[in-house]
C-alpha atoms as a PDB file:
ATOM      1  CA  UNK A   1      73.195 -55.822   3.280  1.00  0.00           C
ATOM      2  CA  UNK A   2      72.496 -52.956   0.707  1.00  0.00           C
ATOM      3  CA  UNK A   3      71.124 -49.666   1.925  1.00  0.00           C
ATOM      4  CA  UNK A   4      67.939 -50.658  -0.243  1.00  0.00           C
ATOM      5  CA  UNK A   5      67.411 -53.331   3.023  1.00  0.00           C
ATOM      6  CA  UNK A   6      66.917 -51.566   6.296  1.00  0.00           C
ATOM      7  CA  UNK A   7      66.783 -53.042   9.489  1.00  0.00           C
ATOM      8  CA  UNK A   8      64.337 -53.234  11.853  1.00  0.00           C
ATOM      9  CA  UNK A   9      65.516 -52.347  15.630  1.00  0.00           C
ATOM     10  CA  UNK A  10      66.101 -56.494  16.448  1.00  0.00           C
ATOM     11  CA  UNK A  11      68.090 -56.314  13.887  1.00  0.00           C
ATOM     12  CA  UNK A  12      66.353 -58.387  11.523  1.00  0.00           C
ATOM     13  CA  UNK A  13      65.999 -57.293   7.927  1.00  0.00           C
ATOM     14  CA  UNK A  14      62.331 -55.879   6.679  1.00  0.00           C
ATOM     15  CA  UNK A  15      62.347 -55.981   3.294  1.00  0.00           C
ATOM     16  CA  UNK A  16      59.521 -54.094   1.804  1.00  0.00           C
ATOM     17  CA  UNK A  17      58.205 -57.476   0.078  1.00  0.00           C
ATOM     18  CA  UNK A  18      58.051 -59.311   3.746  1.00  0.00           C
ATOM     19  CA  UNK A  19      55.701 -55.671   4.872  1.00  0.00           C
ATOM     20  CA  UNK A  20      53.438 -55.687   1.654  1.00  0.00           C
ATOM     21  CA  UNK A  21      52.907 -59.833   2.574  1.00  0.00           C
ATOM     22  CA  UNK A  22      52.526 -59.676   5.985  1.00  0.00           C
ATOM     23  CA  UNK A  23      50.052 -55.957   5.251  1.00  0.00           C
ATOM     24  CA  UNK A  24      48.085 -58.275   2.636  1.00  0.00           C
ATOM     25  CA  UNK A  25      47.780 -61.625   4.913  1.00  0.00           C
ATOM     26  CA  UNK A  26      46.655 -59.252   7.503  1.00  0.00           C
ATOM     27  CA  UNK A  27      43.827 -57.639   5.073  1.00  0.00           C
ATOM     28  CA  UNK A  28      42.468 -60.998   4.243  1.00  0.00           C
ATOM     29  CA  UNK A  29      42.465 -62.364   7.745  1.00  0.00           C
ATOM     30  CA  UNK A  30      40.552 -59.055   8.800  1.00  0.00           C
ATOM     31  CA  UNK A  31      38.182 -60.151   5.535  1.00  0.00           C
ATOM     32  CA  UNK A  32      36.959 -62.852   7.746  1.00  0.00           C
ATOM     33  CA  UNK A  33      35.509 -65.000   5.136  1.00  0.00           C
ATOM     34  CA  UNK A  34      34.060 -61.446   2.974  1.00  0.00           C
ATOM     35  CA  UNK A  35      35.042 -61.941  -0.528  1.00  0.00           C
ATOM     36  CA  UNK A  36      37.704 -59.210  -1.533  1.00  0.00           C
ATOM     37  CA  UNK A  37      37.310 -56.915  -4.545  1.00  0.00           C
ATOM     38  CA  UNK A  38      39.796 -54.831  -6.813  1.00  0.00           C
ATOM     39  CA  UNK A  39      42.648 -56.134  -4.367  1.00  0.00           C
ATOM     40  CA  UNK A  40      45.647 -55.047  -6.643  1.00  0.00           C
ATOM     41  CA  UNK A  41      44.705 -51.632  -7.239  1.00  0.00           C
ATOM     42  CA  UNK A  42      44.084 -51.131  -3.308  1.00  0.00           C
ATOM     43  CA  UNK A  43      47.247 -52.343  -2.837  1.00  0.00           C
ATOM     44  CA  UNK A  44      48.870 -50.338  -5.645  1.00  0.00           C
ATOM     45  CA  UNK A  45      47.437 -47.091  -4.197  1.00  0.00           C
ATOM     46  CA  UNK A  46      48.360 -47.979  -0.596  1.00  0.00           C
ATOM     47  CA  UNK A  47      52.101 -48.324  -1.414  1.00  0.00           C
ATOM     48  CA  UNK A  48      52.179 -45.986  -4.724  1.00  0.00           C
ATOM     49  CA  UNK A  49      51.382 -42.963  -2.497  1.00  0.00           C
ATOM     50  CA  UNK A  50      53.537 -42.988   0.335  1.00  0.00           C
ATOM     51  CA  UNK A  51      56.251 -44.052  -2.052  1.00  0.00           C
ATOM     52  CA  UNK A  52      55.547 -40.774  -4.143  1.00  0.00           C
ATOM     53  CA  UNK A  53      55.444 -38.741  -0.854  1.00  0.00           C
ATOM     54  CA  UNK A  54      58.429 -40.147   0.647  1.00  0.00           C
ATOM     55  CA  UNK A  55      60.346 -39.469  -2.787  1.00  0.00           C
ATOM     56  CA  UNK A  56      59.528 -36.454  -3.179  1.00  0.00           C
ATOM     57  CA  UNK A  57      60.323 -35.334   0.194  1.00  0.00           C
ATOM     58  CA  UNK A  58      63.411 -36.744  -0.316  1.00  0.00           C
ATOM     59  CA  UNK A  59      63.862 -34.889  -3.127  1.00  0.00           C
ATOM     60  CA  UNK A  60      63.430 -31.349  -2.113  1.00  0.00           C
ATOM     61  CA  UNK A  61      60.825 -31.499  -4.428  1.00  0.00           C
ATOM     62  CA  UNK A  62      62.961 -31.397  -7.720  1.00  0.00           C
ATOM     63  CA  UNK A  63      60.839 -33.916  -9.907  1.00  0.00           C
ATOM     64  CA  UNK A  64      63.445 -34.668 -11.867  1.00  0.00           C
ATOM     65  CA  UNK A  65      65.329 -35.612  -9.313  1.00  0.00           C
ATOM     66  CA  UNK A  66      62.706 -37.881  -8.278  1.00  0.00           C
ATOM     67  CA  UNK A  67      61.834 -39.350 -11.508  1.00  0.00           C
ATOM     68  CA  UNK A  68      65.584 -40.954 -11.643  1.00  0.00           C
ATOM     69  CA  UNK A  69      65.347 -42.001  -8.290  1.00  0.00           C
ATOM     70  CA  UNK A  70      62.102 -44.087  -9.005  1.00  0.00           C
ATOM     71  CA  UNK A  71      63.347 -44.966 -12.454  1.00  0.00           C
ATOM     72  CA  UNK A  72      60.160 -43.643 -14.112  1.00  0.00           C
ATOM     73  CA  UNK A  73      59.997 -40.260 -16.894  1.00  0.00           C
ATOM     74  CA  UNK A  74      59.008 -36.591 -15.253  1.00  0.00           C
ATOM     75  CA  UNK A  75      55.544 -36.713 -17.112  1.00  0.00           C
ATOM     76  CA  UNK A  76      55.109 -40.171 -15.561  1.00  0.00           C
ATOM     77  CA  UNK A  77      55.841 -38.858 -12.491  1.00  0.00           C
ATOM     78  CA  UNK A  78      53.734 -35.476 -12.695  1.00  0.00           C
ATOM     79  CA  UNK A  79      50.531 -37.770 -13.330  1.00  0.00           C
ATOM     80  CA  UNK A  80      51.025 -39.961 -10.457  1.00  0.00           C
ATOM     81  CA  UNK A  81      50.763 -37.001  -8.976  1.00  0.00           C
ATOM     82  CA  UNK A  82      48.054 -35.385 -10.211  1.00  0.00           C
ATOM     83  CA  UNK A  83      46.086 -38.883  -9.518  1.00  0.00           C
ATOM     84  CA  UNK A  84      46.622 -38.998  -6.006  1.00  0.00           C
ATOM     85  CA  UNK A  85      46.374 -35.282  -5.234  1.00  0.00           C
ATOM     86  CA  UNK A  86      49.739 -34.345  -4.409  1.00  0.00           C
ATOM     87  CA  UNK A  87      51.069 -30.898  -4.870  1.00  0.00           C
ATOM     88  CA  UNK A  88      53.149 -31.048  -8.130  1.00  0.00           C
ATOM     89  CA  UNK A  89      56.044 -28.983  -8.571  1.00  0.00           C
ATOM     90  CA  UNK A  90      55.822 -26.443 -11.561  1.00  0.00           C
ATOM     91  CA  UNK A  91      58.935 -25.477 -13.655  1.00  0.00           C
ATOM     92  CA  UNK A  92      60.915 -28.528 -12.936  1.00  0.00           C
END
């Protein structure tokens, strides 16, 4: 197992694929029968923020640092940002 694929406390492996499923199955159970709208960008913004946050935190806040670490450019990174209203560094 890679550090990429943490473990859950029973040991079994929670990949963040089996969360996003079992998050999404959840959502359209709770739907009961509503029809669903604009379901990828929901889902997007649900796991695009925390992942930013998380990062970053990680990071120290060095946004370069965090742009390698999600594989994306700075300026990519700076508008993500900027669209979900988290602080942005300035001079790095």
């Amino acid at each position: 197992m890679s550090a990429a694929e943490p473990t859950t406390s029973g040991g079994s492996e929670a990949t963040v694929a089996a969360c996003v499923t079992a998050a999404v199955e959840r959502y359209l159970a709770a739907l009961d029968g509503h029809a669903a709208h604009d379901l990828h960008r929901l889902v997007i913004a649900e796991v695009e923020r925390p992942l930013l946050v998380t990062v970053m935190a990680h990071c120290d806040g060095n946004l370069t640092a965090a742009a390698a670490l999600l594989g994306l450019n700075r300026a990519t990174v700076r508008r993500k940002l900027v669209q979900y209203g988290l602080s942005c560094p300035s001079g790095n």
